[in-house]
N, C-alpha and C. Protein backbone atom coordinates (compact mmCIF):
# COMPACT_ATOMS: atom_id res chain seq x y z
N UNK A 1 4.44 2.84 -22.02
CA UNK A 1 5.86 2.78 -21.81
C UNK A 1 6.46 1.91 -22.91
N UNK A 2 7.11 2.33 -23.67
CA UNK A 2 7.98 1.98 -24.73
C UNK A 2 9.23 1.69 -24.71
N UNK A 3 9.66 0.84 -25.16
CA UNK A 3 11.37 1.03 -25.10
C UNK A 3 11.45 0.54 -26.80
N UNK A 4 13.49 1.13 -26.98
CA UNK A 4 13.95 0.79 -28.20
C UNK A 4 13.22 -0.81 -28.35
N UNK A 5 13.15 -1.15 -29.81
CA UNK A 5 12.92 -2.41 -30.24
C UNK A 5 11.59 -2.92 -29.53
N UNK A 6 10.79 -2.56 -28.73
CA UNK A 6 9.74 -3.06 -27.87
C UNK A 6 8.33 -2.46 -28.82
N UNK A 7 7.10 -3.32 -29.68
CA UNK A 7 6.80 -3.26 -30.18
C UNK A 7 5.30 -4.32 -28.99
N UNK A 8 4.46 -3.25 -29.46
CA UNK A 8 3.06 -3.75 -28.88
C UNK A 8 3.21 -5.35 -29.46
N UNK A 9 3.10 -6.54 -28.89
CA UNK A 9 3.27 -8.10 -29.35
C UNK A 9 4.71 -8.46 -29.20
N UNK A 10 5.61 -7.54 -29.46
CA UNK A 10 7.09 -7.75 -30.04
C UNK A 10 7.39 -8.68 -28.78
N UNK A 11 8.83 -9.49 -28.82
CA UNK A 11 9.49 -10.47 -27.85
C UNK A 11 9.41 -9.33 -26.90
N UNK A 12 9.84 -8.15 -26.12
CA UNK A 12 10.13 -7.77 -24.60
C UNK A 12 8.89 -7.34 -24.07
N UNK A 13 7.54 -6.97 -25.13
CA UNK A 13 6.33 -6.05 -24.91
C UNK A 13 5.61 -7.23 -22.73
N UNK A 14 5.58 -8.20 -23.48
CA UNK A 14 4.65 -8.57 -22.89
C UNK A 14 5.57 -9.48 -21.31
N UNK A 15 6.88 -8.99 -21.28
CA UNK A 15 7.89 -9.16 -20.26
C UNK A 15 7.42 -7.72 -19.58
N UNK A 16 7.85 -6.67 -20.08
CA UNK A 16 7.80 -5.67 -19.22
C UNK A 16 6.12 -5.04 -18.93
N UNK A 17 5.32 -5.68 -19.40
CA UNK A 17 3.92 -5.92 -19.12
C UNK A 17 3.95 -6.09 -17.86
N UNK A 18 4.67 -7.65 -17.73
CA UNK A 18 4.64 -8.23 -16.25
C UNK A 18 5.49 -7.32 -15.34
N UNK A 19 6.73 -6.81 -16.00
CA UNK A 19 7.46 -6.07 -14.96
C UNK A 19 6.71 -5.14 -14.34
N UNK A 20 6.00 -4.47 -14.89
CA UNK A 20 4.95 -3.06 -14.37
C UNK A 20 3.92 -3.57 -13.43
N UNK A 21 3.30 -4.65 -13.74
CA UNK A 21 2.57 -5.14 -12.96
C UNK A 21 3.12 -5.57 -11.89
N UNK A 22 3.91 -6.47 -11.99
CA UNK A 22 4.98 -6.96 -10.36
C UNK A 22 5.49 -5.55 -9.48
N UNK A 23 5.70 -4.80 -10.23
CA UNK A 23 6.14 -3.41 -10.04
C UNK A 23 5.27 -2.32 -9.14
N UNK A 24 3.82 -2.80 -9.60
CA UNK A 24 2.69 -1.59 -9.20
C UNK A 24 2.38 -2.94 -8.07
N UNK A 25 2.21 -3.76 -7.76
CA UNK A 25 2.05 -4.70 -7.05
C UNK A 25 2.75 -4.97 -5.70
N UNK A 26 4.37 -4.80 -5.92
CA UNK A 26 5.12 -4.35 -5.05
C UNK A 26 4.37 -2.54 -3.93
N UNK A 27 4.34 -1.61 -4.68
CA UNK A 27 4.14 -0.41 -4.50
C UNK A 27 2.81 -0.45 -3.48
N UNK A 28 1.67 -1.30 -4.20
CA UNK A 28 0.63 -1.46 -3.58
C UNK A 28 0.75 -2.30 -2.11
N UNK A 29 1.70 -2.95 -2.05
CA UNK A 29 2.02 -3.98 -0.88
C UNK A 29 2.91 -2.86 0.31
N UNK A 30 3.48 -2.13 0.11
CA UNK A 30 4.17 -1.63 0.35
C UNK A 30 3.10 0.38 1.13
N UNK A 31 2.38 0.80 0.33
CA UNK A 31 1.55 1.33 0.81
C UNK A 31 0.37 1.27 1.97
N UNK A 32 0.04 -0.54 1.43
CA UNK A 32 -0.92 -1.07 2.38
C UNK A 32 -0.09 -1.07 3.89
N UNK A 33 1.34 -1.38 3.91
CA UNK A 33 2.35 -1.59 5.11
C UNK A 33 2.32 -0.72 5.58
N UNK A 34 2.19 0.67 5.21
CA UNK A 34 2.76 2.06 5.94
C UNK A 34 1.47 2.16 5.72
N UNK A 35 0.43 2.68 5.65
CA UNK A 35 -1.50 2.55 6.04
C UNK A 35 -0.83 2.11 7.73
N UNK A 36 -1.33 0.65 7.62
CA UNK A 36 -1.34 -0.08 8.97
C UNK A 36 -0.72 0.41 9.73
N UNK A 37 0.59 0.74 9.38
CA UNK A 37 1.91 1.54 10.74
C UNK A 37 1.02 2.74 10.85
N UNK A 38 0.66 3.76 10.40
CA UNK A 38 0.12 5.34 10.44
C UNK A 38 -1.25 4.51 11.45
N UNK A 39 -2.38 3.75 10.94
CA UNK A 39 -3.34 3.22 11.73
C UNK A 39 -2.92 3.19 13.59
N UNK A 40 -1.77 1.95 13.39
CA UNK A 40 -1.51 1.54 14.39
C UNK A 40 -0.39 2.83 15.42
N UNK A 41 -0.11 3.62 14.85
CA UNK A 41 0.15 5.03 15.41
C UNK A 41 -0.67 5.51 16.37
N UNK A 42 -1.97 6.04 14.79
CA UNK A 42 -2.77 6.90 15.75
C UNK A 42 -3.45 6.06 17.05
N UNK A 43 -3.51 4.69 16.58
CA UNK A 43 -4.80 4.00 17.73
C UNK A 43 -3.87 4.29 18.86
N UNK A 44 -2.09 3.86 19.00
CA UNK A 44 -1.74 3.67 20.27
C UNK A 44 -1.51 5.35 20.83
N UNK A 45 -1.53 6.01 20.19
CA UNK A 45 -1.82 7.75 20.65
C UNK A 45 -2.79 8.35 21.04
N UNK A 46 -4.24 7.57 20.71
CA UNK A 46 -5.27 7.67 21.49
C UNK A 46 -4.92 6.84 22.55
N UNK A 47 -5.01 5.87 22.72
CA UNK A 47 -5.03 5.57 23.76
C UNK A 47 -3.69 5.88 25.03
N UNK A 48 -2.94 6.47 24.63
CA UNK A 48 -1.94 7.29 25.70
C UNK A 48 -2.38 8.16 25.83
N UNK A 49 -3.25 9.08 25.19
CA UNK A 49 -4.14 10.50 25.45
C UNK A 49 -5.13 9.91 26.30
N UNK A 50 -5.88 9.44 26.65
CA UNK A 50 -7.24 8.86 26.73
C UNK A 50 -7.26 9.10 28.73
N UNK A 51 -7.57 10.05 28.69
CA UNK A 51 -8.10 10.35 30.24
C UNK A 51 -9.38 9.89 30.70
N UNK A 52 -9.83 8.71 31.51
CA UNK A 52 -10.93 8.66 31.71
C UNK A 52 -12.20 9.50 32.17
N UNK A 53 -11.76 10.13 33.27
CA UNK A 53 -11.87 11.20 34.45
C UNK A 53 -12.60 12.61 32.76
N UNK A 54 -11.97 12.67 32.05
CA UNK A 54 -12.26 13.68 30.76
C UNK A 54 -13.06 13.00 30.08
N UNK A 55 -13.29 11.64 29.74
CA UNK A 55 -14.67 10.99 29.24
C UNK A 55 -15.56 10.95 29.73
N UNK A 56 -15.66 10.52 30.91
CA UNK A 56 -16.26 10.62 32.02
C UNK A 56 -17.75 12.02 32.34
N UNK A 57 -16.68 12.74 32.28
CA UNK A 57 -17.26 14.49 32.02
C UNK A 57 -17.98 15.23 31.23
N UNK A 58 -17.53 14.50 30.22
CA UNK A 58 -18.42 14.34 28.48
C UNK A 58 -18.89 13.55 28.39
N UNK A 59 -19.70 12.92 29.11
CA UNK A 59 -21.03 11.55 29.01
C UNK A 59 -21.40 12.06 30.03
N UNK A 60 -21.35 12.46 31.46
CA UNK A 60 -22.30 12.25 32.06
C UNK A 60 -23.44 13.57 32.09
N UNK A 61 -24.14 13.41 32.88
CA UNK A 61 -25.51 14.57 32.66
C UNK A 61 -25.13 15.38 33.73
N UNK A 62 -25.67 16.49 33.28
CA UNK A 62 -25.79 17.79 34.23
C UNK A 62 -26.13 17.69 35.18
């Protein structure tokens, strides 16, 4: 990523270095957040599905 006047070493190169990084850092923080929400979804949807009486049935023996 280049910009006008921005030169590998040049004065803005190694600013917007950091910006990208703070940037992909944000994104990554932000992914990990919505992971956990989707996690914490499915767990509480199993367990509102979760019929014992139907586990029950599927473990025990013939």
């Amino acid at each position: 990523m280049r910009f006008d006047g921005d030169t590998e070493g040049g004065p803005g190169y190694l600013k917007r270095l950091n910006d990208i990084a703070n940037l992909q850092e944000l994104i990554d923080g932000r992914l990990r957040d919505a992971l956990v929400e989707v996690e914490e979804d499915i767990t509480a949807e199993r367990i509102v599905d979760w019929d014992p009486d139907e586990i029950r049935c599927q473990n025990s023996d013939p």
